[in-house]
PDB file of N, CA and C in Angstrom:
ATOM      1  N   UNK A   1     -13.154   3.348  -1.375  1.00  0.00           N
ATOM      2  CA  UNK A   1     -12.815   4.638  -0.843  1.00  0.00           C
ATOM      3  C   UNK A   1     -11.912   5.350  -1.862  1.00  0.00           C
ATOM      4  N   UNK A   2     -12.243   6.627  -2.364  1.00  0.00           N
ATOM      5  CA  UNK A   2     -11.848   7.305  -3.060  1.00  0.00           C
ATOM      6  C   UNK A   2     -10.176   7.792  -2.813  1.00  0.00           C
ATOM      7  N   UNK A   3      -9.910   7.767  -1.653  1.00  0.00           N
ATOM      8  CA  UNK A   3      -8.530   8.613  -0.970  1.00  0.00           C
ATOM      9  C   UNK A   3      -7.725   7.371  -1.585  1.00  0.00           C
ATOM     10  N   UNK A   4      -8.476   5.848  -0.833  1.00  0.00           N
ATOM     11  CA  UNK A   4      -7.187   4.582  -1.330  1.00  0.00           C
ATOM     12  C   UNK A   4      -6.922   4.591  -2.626  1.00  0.00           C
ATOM     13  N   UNK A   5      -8.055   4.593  -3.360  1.00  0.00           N
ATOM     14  CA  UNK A   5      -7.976   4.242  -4.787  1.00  0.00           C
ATOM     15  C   UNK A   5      -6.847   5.455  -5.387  1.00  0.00           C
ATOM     16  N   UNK A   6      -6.899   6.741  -4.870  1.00  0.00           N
ATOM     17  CA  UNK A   6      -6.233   7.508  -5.482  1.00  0.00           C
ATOM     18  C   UNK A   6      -4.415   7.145  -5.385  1.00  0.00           C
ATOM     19  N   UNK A   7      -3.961   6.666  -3.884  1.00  0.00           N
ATOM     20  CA  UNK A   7      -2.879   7.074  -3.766  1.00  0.00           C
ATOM     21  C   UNK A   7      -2.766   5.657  -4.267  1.00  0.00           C
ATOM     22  N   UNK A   8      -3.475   4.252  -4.217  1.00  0.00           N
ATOM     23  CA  UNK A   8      -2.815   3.022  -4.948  1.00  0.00           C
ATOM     24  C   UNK A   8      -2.644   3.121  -6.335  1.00  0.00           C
ATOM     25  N   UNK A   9      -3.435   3.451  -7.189  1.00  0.00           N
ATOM     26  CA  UNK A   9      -3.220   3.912  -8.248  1.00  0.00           C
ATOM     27  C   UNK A   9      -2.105   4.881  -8.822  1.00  0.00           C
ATOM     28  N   UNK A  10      -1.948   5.952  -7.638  1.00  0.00           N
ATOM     29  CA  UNK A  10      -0.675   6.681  -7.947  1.00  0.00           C
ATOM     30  C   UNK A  10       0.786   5.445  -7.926  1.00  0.00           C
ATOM     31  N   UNK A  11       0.970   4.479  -6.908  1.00  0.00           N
ATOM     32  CA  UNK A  11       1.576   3.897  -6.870  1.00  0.00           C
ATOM     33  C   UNK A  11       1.686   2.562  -7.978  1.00  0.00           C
ATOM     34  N   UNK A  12       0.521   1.905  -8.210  1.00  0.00           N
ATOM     35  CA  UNK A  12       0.855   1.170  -9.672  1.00  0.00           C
ATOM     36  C   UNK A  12       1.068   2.286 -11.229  1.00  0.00           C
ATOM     37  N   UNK A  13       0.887   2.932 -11.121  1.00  0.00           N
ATOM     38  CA  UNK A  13       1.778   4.102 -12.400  1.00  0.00           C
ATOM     39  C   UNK A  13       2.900   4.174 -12.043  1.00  0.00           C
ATOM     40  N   UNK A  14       3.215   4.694 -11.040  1.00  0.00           N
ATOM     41  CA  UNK A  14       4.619   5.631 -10.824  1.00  0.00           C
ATOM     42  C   UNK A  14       5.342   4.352 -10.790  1.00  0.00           C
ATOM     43  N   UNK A  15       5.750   2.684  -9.820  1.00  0.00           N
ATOM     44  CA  UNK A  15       6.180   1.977  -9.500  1.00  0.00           C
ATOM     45  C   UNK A  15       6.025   0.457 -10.010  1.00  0.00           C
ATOM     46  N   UNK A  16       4.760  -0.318 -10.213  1.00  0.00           N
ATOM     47  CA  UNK A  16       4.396  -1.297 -10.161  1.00  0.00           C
ATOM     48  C   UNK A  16       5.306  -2.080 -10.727  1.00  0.00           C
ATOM     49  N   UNK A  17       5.771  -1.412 -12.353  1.00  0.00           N
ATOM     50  CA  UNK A  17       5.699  -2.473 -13.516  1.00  0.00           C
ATOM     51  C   UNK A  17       7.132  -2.821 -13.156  1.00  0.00           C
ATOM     52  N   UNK A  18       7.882  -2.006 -12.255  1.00  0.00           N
ATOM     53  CA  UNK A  18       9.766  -2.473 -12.089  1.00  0.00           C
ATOM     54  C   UNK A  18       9.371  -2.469 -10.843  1.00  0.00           C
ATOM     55  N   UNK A  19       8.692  -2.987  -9.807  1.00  0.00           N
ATOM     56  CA  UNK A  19       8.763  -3.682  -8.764  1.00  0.00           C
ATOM     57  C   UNK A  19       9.169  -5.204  -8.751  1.00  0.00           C
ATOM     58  N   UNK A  20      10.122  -5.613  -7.421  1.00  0.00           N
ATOM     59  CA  UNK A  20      10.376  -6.965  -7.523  1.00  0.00           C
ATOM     60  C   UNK A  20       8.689  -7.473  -7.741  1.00  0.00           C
ATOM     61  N   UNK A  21       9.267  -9.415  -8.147  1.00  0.00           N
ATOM     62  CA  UNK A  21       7.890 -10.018  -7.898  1.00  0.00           C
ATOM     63  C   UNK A  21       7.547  -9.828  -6.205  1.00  0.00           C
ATOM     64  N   UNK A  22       8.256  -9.735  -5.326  1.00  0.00           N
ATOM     65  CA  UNK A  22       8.036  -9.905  -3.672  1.00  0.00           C
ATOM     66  C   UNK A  22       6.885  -8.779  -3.618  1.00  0.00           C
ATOM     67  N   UNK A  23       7.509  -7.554  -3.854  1.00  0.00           N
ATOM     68  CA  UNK A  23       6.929  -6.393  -4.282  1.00  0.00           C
ATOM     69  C   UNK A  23       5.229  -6.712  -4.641  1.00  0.00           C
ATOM     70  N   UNK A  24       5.726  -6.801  -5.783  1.00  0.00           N
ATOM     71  CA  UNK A  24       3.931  -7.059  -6.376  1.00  0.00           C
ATOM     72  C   UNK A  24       3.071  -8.277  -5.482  1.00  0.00           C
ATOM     73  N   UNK A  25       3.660  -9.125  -5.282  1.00  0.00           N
ATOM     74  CA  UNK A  25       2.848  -9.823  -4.515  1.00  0.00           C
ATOM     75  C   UNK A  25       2.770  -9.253  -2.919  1.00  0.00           C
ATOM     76  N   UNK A  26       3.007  -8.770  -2.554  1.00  0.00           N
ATOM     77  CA  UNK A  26       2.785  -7.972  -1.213  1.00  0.00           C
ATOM     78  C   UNK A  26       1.906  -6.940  -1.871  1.00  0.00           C
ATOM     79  N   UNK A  27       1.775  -6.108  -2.858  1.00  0.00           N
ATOM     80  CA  UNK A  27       0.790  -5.112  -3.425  1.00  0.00           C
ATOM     81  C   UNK A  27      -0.587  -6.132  -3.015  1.00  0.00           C
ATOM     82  N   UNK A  28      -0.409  -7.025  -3.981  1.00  0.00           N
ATOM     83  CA  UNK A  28      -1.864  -8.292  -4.208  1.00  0.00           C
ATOM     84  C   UNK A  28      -2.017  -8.645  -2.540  1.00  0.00           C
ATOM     85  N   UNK A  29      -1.701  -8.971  -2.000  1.00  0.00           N
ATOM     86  CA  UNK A  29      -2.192  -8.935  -0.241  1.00  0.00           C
ATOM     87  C   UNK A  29      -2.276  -7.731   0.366  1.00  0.00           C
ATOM     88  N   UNK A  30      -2.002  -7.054   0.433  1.00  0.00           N
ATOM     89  CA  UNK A  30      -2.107  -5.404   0.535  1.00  0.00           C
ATOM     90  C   UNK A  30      -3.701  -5.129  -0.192  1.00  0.00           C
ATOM     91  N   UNK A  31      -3.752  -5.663  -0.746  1.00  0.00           N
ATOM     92  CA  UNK A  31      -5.156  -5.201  -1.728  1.00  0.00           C
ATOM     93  C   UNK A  31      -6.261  -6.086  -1.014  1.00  0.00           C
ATOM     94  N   UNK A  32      -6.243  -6.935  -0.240  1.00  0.00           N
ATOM     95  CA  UNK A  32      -6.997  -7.737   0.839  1.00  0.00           C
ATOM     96  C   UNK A  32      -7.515  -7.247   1.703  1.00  0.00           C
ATOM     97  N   UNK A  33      -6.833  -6.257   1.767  1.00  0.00           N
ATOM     98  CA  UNK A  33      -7.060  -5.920   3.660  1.00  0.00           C
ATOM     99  C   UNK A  33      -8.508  -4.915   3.637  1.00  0.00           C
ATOM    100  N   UNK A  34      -9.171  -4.886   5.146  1.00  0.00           N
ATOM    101  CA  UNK A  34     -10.241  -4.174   4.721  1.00  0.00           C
ATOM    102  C   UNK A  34      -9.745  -2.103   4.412  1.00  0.00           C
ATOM    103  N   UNK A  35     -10.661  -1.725   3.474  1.00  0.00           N
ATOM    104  CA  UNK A  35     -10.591  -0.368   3.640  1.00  0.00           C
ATOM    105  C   UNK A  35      -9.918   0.409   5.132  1.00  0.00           C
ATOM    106  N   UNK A  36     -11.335  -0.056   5.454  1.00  0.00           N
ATOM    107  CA  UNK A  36     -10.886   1.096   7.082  1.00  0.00           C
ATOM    108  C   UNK A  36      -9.638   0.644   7.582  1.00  0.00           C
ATOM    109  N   UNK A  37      -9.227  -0.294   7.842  1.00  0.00           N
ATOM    110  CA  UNK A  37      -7.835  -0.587   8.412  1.00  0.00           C
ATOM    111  C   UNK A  37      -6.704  -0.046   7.340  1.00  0.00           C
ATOM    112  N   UNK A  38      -6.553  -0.508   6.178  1.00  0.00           N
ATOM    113  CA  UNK A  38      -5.855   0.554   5.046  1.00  0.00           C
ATOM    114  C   UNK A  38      -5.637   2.144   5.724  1.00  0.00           C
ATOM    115  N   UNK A  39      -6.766   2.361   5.577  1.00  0.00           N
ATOM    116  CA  UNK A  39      -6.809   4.013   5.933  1.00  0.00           C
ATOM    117  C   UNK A  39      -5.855   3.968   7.019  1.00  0.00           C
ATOM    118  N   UNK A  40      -6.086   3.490   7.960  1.00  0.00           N
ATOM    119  CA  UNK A  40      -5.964   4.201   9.087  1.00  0.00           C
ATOM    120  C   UNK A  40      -4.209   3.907   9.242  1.00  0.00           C
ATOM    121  N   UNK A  41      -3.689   3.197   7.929  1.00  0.00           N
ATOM    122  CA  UNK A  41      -2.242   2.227   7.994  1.00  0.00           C
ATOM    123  C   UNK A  41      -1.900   3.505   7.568  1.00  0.00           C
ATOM    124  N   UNK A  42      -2.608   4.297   6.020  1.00  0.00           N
ATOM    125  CA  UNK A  42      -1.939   5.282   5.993  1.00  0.00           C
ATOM    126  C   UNK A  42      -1.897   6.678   6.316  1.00  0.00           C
ATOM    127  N   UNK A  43      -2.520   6.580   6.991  1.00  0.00           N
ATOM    128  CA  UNK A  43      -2.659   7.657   7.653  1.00  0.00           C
ATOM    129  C   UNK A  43      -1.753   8.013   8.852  1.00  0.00           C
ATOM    130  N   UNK A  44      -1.027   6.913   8.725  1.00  0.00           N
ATOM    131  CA  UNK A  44      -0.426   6.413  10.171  1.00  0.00           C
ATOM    132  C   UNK A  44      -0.974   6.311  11.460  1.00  0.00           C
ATOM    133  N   UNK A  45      -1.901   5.872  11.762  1.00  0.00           N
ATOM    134  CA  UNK A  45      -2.798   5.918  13.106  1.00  0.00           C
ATOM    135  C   UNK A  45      -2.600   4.449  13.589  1.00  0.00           C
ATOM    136  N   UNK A  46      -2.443   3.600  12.726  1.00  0.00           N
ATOM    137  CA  UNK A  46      -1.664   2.177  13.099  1.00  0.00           C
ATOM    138  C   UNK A  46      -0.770   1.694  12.191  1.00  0.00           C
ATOM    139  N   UNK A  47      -0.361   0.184  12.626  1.00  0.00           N
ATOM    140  CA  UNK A  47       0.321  -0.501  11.384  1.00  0.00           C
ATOM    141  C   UNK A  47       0.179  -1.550  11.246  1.00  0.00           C
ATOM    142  N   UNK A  48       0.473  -2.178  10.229  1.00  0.00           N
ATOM    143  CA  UNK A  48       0.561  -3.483   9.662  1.00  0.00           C
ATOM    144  C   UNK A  48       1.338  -3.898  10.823  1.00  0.00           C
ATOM    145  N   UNK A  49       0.721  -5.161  11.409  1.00  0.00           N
ATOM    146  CA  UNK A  49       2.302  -6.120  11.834  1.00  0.00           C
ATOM    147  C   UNK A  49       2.805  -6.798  11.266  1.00  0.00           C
ATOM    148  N   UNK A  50       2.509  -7.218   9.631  1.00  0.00           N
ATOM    149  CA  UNK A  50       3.054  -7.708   8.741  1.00  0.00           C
ATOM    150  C   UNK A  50       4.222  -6.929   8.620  1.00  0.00           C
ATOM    151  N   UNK A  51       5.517  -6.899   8.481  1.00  0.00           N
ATOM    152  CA  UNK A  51       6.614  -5.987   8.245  1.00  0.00           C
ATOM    153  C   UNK A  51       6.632  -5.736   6.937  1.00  0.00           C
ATOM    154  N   UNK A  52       6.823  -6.879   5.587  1.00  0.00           N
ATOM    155  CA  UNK A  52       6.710  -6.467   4.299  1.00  0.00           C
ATOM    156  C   UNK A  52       5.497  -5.788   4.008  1.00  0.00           C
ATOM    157  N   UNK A  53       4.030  -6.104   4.572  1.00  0.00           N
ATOM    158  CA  UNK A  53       3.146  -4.836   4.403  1.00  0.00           C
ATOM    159  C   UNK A  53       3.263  -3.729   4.890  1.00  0.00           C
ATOM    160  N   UNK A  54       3.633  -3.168   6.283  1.00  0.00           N
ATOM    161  CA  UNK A  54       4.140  -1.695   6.769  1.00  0.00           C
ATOM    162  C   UNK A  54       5.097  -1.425   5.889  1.00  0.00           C
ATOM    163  N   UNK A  55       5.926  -1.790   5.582  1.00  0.00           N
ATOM    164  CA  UNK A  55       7.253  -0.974   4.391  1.00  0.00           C
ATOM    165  C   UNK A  55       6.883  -0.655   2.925  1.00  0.00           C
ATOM    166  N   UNK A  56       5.899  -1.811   2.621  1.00  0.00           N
ATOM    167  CA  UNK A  56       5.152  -1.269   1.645  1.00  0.00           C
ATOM    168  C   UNK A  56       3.677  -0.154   1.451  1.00  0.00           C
ATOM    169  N   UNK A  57       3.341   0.070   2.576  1.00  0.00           N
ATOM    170  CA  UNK A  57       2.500   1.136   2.831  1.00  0.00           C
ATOM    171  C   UNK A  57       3.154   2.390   3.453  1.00  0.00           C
ATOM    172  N   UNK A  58       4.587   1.991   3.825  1.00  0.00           N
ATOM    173  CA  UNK A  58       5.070   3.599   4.026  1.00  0.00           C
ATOM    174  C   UNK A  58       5.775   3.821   2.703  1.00  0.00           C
ATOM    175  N   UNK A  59       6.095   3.135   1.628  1.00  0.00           N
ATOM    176  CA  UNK A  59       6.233   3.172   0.480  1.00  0.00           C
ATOM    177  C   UNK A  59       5.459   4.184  -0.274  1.00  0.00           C
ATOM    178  N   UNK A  60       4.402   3.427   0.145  1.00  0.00           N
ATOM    179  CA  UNK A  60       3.253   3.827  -0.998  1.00  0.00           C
ATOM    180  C   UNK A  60       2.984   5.533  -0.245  1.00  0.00           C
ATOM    181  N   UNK A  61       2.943   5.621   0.659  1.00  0.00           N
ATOM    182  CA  UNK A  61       2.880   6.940   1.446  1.00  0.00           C
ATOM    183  C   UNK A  61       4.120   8.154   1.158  1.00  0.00           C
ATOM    184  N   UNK A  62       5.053   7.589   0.877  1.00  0.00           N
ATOM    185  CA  UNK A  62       6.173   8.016   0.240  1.00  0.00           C
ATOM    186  C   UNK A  62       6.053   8.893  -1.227  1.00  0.00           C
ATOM    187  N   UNK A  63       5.464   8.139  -1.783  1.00  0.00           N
ATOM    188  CA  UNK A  63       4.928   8.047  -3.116  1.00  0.00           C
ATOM    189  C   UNK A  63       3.668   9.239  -3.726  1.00  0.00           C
ATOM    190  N   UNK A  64       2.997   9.562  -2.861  1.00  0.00           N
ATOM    191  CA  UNK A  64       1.953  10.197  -2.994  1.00  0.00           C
ATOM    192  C   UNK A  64       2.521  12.040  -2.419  1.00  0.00           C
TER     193      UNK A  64
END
């Protein structure tokens, strides 16, 4: 999906390379999940019940 790819990508430029390791490895599971559920995380229509994934997708929402 074109929308994810845009705003994850905005987020490994702007952030990635001085993210903790916790950080990046929550990116790398974050990158698991299916599309449609992504979307709809950022879109805010649901959330992660993972807590380090919701903070990192309102991050990344932040970001864009």
């Amino acid at each position: 999906m074109k929308e994810l790819d845009f705003l994850l990508v905005r987020y490994l430029d702007a952030h990635f390379c001085s993210a903790s390791t916790a950080e990046r490895e929550n990116f790398l599971r974050l990158l698991k999940v299916e599309d449609d559920l992504l979307w709809a995380w950022f879109l805010g229509r649901s959330h992660s019940e993972d807590a380090e994934l919701d903070a990192l997708v309102q991050r990344i929402r932040g970001t864009s």
